[in-house]
C-alpha atoms as a PDB file:
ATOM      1  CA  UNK A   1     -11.706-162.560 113.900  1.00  0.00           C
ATOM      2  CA  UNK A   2     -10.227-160.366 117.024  1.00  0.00           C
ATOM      3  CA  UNK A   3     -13.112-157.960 117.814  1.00  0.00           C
ATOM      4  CA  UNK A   4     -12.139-156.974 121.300  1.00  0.00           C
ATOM      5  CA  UNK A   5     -10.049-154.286 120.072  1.00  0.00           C
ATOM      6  CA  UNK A   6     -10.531-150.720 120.163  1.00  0.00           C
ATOM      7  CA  UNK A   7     -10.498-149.686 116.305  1.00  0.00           C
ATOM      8  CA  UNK A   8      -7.646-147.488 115.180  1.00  0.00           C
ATOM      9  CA  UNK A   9      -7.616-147.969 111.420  1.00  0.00           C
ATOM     10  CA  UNK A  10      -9.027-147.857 108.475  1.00  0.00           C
ATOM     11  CA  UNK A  11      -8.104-149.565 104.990  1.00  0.00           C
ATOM     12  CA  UNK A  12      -9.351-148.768 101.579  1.00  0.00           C
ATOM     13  CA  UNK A  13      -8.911-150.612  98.705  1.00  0.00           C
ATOM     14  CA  UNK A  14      -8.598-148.653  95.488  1.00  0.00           C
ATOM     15  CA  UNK A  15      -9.607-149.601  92.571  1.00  0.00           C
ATOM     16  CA  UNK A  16     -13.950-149.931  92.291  1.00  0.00           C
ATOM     17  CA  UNK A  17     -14.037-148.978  95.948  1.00  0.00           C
ATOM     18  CA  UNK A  18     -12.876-145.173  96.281  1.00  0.00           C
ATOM     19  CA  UNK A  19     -13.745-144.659  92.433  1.00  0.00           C
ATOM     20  CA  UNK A  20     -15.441-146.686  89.927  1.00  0.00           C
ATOM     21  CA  UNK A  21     -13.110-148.739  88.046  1.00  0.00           C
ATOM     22  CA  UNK A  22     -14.949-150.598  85.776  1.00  0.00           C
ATOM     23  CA  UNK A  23     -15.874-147.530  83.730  1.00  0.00           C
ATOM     24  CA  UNK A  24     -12.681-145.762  83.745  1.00  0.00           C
ATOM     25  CA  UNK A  25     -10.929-149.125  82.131  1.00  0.00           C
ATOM     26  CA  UNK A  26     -13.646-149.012  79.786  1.00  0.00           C
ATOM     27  CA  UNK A  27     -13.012-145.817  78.555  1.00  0.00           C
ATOM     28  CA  UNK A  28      -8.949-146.445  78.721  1.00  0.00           C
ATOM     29  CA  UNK A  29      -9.095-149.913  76.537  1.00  0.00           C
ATOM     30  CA  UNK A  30     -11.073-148.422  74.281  1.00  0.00           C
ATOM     31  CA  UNK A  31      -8.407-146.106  73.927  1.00  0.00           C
ATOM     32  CA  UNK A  32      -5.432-148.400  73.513  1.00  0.00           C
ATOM     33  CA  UNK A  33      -7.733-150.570  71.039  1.00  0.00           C
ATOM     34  CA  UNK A  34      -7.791-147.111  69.019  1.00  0.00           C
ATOM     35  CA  UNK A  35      -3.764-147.052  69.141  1.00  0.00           C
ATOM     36  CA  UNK A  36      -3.650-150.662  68.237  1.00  0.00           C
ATOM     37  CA  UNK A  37      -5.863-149.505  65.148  1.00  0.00           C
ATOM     38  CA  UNK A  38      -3.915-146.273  63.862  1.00  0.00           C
ATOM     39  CA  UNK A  39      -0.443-148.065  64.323  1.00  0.00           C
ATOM     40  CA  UNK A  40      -0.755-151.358  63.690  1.00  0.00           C
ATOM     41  CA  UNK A  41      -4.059-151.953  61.685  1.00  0.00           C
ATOM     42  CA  UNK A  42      -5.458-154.156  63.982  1.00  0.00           C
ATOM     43  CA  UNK A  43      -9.739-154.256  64.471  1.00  0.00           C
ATOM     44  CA  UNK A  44     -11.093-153.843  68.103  1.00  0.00           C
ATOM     45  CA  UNK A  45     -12.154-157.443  67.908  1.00  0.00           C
ATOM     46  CA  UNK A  46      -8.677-158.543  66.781  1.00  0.00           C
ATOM     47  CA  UNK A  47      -6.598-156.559  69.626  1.00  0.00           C
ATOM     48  CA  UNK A  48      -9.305-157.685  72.315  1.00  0.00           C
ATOM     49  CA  UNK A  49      -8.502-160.877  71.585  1.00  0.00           C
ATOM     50  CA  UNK A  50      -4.616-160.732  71.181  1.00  0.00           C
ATOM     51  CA  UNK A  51      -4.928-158.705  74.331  1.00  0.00           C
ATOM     52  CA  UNK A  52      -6.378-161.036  76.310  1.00  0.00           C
ATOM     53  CA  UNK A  53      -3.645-164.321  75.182  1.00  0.00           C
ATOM     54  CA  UNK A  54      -1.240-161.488  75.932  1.00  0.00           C
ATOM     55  CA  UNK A  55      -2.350-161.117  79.767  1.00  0.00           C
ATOM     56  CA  UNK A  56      -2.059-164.879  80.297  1.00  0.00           C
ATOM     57  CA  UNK A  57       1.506-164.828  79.146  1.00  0.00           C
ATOM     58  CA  UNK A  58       2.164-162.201  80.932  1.00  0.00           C
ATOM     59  CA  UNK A  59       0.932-164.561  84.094  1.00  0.00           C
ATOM     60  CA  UNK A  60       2.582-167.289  82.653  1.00  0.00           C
ATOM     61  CA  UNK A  61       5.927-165.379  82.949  1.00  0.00           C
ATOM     62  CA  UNK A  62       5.299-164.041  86.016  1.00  0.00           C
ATOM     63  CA  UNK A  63       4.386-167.289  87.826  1.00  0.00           C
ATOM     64  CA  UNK A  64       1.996-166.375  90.233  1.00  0.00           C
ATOM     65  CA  UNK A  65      -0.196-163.464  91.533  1.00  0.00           C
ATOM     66  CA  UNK A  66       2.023-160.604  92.172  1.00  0.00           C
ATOM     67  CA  UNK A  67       1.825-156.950  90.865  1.00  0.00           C
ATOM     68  CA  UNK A  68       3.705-157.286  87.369  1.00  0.00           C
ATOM     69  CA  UNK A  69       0.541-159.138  86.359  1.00  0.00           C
ATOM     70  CA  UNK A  70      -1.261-155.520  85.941  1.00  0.00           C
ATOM     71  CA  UNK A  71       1.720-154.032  83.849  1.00  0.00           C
ATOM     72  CA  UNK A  72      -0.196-152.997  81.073  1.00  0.00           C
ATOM     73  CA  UNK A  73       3.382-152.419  79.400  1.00  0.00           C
ATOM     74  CA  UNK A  74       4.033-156.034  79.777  1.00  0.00           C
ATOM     75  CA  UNK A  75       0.845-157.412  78.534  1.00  0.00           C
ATOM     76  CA  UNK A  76       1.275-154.681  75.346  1.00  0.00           C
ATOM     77  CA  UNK A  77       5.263-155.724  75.369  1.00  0.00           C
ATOM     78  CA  UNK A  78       3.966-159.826  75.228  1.00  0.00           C
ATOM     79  CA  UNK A  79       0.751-158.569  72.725  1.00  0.00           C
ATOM     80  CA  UNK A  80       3.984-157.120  69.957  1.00  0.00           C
ATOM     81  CA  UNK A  81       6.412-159.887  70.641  1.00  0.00           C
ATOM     82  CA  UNK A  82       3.800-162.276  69.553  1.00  0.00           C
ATOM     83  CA  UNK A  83       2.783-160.495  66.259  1.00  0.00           C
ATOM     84  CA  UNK A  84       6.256-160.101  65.748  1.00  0.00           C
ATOM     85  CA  UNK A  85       5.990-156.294  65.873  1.00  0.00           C
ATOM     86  CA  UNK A  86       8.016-153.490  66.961  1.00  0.00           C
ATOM     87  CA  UNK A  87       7.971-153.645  70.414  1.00  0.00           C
ATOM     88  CA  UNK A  88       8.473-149.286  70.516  1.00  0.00           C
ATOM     89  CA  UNK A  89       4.830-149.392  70.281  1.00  0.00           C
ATOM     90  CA  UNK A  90       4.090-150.847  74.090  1.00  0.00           C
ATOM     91  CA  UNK A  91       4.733-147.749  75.883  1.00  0.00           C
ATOM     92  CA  UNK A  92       2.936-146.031  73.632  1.00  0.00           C
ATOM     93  CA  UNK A  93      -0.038-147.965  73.783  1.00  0.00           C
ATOM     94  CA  UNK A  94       0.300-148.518  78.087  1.00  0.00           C
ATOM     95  CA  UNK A  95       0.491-144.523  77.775  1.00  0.00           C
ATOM     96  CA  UNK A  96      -2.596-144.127  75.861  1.00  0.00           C
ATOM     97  CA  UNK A  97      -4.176-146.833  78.494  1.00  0.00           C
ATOM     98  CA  UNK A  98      -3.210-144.871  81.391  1.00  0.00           C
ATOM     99  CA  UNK A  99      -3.726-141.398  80.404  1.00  0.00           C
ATOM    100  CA  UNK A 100      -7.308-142.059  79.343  1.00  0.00           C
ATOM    101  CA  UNK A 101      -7.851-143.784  82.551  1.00  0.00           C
ATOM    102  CA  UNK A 102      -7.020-141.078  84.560  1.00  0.00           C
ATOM    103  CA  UNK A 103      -8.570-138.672  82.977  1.00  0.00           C
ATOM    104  CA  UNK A 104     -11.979-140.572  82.910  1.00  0.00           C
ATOM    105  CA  UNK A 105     -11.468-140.896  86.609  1.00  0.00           C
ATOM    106  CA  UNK A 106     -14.188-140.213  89.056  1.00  0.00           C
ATOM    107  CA  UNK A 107     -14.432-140.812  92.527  1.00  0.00           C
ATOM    108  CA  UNK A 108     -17.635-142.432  93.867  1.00  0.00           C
ATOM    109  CA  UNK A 109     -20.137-140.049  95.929  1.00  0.00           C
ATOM    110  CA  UNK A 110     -18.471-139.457  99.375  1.00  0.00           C
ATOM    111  CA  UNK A 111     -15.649-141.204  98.891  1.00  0.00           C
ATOM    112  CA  UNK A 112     -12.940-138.279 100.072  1.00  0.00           C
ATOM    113  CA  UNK A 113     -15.422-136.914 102.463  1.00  0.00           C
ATOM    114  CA  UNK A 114     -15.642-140.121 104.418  1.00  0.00           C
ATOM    115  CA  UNK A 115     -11.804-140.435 104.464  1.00  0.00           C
ATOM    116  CA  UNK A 116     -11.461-136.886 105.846  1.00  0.00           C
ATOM    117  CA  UNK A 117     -14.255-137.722 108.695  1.00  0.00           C
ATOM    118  CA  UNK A 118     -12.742-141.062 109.568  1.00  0.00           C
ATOM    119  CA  UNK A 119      -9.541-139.021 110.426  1.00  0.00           C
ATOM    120  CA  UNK A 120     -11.607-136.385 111.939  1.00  0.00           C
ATOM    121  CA  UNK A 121     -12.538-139.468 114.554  1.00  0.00           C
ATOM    122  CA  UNK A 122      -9.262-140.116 115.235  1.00  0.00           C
ATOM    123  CA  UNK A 123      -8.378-143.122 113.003  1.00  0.00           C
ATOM    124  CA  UNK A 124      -5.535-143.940 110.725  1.00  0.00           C
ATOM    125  CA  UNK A 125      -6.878-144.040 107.190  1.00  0.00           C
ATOM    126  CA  UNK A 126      -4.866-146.467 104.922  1.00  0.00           C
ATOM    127  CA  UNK A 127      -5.163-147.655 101.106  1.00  0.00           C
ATOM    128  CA  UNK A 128      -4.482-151.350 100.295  1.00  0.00           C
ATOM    129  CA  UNK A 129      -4.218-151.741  96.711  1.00  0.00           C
ATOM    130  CA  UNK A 130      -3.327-154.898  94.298  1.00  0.00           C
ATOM    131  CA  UNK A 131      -0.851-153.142  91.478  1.00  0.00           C
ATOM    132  CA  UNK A 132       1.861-151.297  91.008  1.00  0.00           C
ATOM    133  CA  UNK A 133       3.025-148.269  93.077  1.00  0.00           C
ATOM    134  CA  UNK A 134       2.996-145.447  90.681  1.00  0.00           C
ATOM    135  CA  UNK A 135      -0.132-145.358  88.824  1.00  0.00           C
ATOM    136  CA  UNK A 136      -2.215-146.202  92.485  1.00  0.00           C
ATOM    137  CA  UNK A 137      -0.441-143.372  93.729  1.00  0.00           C
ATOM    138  CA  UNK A 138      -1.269-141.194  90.782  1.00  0.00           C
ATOM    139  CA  UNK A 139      -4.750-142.165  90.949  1.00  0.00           C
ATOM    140  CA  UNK A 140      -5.485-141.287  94.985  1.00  0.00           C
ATOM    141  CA  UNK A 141      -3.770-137.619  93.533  1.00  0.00           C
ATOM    142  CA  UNK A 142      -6.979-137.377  90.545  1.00  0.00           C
ATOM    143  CA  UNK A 143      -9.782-138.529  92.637  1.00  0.00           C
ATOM    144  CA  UNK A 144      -8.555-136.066  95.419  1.00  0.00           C
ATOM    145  CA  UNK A 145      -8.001-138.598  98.253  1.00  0.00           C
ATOM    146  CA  UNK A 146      -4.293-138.206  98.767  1.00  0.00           C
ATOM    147  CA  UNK A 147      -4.501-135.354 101.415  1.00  0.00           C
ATOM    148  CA  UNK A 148      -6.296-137.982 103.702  1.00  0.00           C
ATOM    149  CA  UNK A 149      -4.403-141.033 103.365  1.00  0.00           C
ATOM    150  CA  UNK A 150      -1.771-142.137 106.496  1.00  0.00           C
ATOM    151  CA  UNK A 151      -0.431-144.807 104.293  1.00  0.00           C
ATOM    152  CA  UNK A 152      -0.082-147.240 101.300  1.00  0.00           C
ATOM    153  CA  UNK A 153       0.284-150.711 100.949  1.00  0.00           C
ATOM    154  CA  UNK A 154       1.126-151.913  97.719  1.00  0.00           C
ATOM    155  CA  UNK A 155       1.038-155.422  96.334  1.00  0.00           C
ATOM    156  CA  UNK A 156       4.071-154.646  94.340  1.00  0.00           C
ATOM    157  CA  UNK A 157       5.826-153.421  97.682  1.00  0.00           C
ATOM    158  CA  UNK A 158       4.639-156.630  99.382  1.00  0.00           C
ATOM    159  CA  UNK A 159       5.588-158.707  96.083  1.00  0.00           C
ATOM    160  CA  UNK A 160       1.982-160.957  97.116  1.00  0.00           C
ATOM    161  CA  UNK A 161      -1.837-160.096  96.363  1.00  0.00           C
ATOM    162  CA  UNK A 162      -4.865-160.234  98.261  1.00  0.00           C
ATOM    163  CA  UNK A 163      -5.785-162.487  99.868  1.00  0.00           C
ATOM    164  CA  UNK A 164      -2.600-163.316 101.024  1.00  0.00           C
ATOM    165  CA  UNK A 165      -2.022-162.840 104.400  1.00  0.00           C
ATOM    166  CA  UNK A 166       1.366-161.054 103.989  1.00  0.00           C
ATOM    167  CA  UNK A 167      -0.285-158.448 102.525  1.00  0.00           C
ATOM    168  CA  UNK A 168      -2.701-157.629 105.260  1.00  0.00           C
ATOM    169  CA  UNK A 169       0.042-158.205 107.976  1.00  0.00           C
ATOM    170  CA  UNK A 170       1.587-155.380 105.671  1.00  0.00           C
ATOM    171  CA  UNK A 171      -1.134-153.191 106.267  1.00  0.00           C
ATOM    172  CA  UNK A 172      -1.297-153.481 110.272  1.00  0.00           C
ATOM    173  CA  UNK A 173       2.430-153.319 110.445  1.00  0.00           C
ATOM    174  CA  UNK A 174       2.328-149.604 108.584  1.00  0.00           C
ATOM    175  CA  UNK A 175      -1.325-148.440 110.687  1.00  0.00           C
ATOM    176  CA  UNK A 176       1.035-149.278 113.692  1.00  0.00           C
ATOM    177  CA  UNK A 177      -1.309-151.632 115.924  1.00  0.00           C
ATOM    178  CA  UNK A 178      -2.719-155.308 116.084  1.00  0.00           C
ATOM    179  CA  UNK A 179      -4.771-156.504 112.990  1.00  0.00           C
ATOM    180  CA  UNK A 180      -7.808-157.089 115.292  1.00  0.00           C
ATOM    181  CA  UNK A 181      -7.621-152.461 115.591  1.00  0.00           C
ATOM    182  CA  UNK A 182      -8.086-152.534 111.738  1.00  0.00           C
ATOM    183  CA  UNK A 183     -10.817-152.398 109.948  1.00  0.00           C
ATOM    184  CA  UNK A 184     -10.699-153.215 106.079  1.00  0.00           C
ATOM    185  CA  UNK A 185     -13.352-152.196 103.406  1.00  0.00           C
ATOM    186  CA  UNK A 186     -13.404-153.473 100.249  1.00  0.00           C
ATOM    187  CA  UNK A 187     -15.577-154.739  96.937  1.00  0.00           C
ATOM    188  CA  UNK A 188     -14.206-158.398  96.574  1.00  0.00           C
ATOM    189  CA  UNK A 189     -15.377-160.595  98.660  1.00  0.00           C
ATOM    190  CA  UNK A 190     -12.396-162.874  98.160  1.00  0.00           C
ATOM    191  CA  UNK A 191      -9.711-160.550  98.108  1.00  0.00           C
ATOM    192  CA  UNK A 192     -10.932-158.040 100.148  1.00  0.00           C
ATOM    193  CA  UNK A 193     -13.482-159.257 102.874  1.00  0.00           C
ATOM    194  CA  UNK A 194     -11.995-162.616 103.005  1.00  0.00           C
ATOM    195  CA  UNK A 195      -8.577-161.803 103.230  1.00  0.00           C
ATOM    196  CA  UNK A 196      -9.266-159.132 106.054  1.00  0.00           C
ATOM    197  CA  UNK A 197     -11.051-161.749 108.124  1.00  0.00           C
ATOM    198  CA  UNK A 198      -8.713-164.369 107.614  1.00  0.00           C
ATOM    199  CA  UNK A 199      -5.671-161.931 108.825  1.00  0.00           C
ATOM    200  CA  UNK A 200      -7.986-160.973 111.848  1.00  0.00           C
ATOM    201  CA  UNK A 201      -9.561-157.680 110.831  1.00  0.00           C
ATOM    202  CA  UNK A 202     -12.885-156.188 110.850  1.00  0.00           C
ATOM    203  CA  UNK A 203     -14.130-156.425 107.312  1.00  0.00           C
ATOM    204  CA  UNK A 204     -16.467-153.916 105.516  1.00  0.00           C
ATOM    205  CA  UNK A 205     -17.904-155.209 102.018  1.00  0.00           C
ATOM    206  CA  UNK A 206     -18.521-152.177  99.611  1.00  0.00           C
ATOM    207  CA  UNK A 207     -21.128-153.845  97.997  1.00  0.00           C
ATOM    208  CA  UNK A 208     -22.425-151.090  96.145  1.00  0.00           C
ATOM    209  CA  UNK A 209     -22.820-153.148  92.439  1.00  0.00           C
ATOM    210  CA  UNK A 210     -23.321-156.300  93.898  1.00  0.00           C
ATOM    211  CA  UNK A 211     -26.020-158.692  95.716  1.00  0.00           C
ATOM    212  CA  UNK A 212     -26.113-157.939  99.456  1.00  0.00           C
ATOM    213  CA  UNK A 213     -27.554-161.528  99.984  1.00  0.00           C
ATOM    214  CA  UNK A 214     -23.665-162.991  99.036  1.00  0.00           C
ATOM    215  CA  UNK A 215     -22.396-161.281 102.342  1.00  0.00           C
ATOM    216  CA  UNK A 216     -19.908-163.199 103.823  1.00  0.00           C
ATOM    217  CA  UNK A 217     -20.744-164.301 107.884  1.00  0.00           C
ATOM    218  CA  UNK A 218     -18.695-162.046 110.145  1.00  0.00           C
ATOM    219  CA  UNK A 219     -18.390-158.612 107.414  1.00  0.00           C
ATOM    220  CA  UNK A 220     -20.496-155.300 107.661  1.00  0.00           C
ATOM    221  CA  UNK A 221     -22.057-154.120 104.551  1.00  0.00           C
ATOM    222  CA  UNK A 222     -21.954-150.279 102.987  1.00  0.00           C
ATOM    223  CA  UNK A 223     -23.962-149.516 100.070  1.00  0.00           C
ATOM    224  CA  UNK A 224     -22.589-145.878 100.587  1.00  0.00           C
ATOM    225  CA  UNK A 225     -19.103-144.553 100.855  1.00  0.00           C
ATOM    226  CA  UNK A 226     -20.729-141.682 103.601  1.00  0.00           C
ATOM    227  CA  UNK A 227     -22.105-144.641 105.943  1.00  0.00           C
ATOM    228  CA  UNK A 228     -18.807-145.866 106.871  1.00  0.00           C
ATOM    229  CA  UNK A 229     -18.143-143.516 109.912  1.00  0.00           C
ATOM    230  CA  UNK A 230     -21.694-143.969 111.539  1.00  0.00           C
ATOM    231  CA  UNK A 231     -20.915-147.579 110.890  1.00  0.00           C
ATOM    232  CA  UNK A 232     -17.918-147.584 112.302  1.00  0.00           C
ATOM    233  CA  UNK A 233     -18.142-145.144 115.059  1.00  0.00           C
ATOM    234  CA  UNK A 234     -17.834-146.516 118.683  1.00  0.00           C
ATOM    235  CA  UNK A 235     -16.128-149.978 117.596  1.00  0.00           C
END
């Protein structure tokens, strides 16, 4: 890792990092579950299920990790075609995914404050997000973080996921200087805090659900959105 470099950037993942994730998607399956139920009769345990073979078709189609993988009108467009139902329903059912994710959309204590300080001190603030354009875009507009981002990289603009290194080249190239000025933070250790290493940047694991102890060698730890600008300060 390249740690001569005067920092000039800063690069958020999305998704359980700036907001929490995991309870927003639990709230928006539930939702499409309830869809599944009024229009096609199918019980929560059923659709979880059908959902689930669905998602690895979708993979299967896709061949490899790229954004289409989180369509959630593919998977509900590959969950029909395999019940041999009318396929009208997917964008119904994506819709009622997406609309009660958004709304059940919170963003985690601090996280637009520490944006807005970090380009208070002068650095570029990025988001590097796995997924599709429009819906990551949509979501930095409901947490409230969209006034304070510089940039977005994309893994469907990209066409590759973290950890690839394409993607984190990506992210340099649009913050405008070396991957050693850029520093990363993330909650996967493998996509995130790996991936940023490997591609020679600073790395800073959000670990704020997770075991400190698994750190990886070479990555500062935040529990705390707000400790990210005294952390970084002076690098």
């Amino acid at each position: 890792m390249i740690t001569n470099e005067k920092l000039r950037a800063v690069i958020f993942d999305l998704d359980n990092t700036l907001y929490d994730y995991d309870d927003a998607h639990a709230v928006a399956s539930r939702a499409m579950a309830d869809y599944a139920g009024r229009a096609l009769g199918l019980e929560a345990d059923a659709f979880a299920r059908l959902y689930k073979e669905a998602e690895a078709e979708v993979r299967r189609r896709c061949g490899g990790n790229c954004a289409a993988l989180h369509n959630r009108l593919l998977r509900c467009q590959a969950l029909l075609e395999g019940l041999g139902k009318p396929v009208g329903h997917a964008p119904r059912m994506a819709k009622a995914y997406w609309d009660a994710l958004l709304d059940a959309m919170r963003p985690y204590p601090g996280a637009v404050e520490a944006l807005a300080k970090l380009r208070e001190m002068g650095l570029a603030v990025g988001v590097g997000t796995n997924m599709t354009a429009d819906y990551q875009f949509e979501k930095l507009e409901r947490i409230g973080a969209m006034p304070c981002v510089d940039f977005i990289v994309t893994s469907e603009e990209v066409t590759a996921e973290k950890p690839d290194r394409r993607f984190f080249d990506a992210c340099a190239e649009k913050a405008g200087c070396a991957p050693g000025a850029c520093a990363f933070v993330g909650d996967s250790l493998a996509g995130d805090v790996r991936g940023a290493l490997d591609a020679g940047m600073r790395a800073v694991w959000f670990c704020h659900k997770q075991d400190p102890s698994k750190a990886i060698p070479g990555a500062m730890l935040a529990r705390e959105l707000m400790e990210l600008p005294g952390l970084l300060a002076g690098l």
